[in-house]
C-alpha atoms as a PDB file:
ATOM      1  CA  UNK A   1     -12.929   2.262   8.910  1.00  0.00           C
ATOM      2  CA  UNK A   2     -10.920   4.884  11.369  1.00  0.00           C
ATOM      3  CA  UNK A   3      -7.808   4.301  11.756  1.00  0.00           C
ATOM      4  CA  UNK A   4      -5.317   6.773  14.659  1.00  0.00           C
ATOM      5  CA  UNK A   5      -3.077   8.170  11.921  1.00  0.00           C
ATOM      6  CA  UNK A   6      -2.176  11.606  10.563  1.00  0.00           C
ATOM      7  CA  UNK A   7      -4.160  12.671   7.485  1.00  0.00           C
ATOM      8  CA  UNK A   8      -2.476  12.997   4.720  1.00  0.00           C
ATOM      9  CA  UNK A   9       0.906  10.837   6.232  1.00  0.00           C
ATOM     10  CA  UNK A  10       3.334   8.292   5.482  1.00  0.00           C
ATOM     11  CA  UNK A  11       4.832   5.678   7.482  1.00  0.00           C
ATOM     12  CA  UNK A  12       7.405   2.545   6.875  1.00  0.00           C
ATOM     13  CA  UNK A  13       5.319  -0.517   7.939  1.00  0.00           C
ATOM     14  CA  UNK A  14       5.099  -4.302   7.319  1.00  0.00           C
ATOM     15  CA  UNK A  15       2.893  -5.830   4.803  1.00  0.00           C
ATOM     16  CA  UNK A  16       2.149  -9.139   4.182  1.00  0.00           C
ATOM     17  CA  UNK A  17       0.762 -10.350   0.899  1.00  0.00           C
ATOM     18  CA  UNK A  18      -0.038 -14.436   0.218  1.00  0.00           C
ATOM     19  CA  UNK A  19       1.980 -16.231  -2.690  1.00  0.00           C
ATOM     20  CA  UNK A  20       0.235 -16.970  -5.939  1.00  0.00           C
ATOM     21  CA  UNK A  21       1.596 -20.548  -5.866  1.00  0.00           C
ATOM     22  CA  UNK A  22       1.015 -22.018  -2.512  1.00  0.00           C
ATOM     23  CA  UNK A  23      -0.193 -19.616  -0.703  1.00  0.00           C
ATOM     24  CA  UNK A  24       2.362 -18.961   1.751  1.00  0.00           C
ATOM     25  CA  UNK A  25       2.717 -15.306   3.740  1.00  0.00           C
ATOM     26  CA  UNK A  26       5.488 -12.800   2.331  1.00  0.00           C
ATOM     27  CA  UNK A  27       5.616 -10.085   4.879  1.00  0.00           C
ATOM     28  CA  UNK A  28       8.045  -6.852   3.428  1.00  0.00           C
ATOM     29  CA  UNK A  29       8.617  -3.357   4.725  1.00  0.00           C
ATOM     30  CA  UNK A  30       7.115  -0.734   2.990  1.00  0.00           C
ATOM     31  CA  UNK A  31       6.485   3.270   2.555  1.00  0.00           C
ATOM     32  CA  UNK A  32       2.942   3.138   2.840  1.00  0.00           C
ATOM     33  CA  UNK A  33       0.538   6.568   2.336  1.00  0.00           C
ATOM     34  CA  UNK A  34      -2.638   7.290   4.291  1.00  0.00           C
ATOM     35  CA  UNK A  35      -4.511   9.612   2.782  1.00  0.00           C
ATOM     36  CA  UNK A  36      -8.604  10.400   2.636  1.00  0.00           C
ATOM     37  CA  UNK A  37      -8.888   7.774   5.003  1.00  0.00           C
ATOM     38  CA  UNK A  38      -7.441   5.280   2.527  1.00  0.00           C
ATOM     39  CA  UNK A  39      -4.310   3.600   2.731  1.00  0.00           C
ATOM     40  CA  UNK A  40      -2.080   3.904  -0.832  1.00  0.00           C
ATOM     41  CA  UNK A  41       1.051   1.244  -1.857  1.00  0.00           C
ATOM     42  CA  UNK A  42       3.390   2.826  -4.604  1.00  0.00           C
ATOM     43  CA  UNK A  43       6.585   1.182  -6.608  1.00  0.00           C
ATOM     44  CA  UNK A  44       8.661   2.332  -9.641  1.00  0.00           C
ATOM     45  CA  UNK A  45       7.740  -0.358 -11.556  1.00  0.00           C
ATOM     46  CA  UNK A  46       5.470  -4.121 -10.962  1.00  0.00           C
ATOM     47  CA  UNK A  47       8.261  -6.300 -10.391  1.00  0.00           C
ATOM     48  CA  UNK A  48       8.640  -7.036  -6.900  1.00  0.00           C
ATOM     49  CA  UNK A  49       6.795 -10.030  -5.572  1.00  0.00           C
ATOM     50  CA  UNK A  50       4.338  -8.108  -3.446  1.00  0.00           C
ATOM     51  CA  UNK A  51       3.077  -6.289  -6.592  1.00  0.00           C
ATOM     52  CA  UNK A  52       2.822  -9.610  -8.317  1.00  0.00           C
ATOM     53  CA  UNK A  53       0.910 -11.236  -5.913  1.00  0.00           C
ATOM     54  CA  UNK A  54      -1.483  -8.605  -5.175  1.00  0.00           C
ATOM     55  CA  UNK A  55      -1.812  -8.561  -9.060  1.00  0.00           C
ATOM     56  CA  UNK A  56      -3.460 -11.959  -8.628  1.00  0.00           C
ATOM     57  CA  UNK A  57      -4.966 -12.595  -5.104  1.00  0.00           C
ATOM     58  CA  UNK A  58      -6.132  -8.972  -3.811  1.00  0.00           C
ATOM     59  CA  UNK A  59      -5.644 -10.271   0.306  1.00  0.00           C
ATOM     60  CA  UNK A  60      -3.196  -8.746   2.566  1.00  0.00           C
ATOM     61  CA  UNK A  61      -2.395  -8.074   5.526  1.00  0.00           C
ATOM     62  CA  UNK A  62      -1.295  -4.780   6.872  1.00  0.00           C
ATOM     63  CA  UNK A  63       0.395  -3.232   9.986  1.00  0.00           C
ATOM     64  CA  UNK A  64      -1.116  -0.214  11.605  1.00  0.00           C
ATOM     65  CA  UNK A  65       0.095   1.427  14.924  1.00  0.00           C
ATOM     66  CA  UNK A  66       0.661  -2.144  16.400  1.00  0.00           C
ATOM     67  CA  UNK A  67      -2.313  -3.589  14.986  1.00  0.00           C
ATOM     68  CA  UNK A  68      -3.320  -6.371  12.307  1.00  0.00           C
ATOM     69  CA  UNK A  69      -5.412  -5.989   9.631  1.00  0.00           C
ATOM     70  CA  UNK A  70      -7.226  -7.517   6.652  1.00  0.00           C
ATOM     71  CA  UNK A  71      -7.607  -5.939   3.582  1.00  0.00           C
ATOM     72  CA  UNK A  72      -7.776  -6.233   0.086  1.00  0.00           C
ATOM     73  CA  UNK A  73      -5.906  -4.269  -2.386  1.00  0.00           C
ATOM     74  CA  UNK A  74      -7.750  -3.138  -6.208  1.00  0.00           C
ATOM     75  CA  UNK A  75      -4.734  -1.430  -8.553  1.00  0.00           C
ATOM     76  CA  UNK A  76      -5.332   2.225  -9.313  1.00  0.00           C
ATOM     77  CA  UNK A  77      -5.520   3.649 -12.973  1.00  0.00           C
ATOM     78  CA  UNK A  78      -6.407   7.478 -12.239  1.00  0.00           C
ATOM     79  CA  UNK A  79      -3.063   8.770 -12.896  1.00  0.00           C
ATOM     80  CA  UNK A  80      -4.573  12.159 -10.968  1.00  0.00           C
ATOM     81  CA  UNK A  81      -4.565  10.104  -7.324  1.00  0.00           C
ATOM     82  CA  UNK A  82      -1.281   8.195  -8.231  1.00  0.00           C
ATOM     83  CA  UNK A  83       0.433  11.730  -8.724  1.00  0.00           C
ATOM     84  CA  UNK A  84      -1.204  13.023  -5.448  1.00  0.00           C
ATOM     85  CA  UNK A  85      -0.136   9.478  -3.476  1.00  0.00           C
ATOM     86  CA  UNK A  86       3.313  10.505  -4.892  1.00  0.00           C
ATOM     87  CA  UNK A  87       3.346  13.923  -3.671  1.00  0.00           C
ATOM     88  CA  UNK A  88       2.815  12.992   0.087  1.00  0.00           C
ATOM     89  CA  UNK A  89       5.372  10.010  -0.758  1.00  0.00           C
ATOM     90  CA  UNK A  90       7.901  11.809  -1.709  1.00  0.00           C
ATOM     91  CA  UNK A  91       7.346  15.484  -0.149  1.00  0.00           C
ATOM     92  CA  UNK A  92      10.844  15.671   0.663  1.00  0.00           C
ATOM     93  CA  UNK A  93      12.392  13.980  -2.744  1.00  0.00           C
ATOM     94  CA  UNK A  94      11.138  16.238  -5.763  1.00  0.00           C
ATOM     95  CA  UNK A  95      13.390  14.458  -7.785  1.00  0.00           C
ATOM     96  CA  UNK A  96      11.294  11.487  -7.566  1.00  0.00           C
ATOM     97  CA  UNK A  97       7.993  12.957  -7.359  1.00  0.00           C
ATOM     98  CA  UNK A  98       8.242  13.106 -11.440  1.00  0.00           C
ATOM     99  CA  UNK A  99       9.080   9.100 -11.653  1.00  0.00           C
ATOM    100  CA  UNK A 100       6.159   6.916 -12.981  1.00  0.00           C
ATOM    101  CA  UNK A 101       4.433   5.154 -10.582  1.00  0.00           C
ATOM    102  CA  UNK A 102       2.227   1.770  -9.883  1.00  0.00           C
ATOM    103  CA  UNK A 103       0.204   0.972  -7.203  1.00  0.00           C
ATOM    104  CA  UNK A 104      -2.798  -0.076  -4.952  1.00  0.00           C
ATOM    105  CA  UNK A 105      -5.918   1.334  -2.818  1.00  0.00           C
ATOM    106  CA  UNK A 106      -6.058  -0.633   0.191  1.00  0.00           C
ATOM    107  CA  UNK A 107      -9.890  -1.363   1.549  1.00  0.00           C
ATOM    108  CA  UNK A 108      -9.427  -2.147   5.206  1.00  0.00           C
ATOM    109  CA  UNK A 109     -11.704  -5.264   5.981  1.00  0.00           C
ATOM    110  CA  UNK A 110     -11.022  -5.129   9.902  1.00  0.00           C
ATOM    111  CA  UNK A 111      -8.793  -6.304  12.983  1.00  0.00           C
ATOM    112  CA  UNK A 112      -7.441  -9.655  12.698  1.00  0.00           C
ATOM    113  CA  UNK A 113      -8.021 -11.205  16.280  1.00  0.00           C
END
């Protein structure tokens, strides 16, 4: 799926992943990457709630240049695209290119109507 944004970029936008106890939307703000026409979300470590739930229920929903979509997210293990998510992160923070990093490949499912 196209989507109208620089390649490789990043961009602060909302996020909304679904509860793994009832269910319920948790919308957060996030750094997000686009890169290779994939969409990349990076922490420090798995403890926020957003990581935890997309642990367990791979749904979300993501905002893109005003617009809704679905997706689902599938954690990443190839340490070689982590460190290259990281490095369009964090072009202008070396420091923290180094830091270890989890995260997920979003597959964008379409335009919620």
């Amino acid at each position: 799926m196209e989507i109208s944004v620089q390649n490789p970029s990043t961009f602060i936008t909302k996020v909304s992943t679904f509860s793994k106890k009832d269910n319920r939307k948790n919308t957060v703000k996030l750094k997000v990457v686009y890169w290779n026409k994939n969409i990349f979300l990076t922490r420090r470590n798995k403890d926020s709630n957003w990581y935890k739930n997309l642990l367990l229920k791979k749904d979300l929903e993501i905002e893109i240049n005003g617009i809704i979509y679905k997706g689902n997210a599938y954690e990443m293990n190839d340490e070689n695209i982590i460190n290259k998510v990281s490095n369009i992160k964090y072009s202008d923070k070396p420091d923290r290119i180094i830091e270890q990093r989890f995260g997920f490949k979003v597959d964008l499912l379409g335009e919620i109507q």
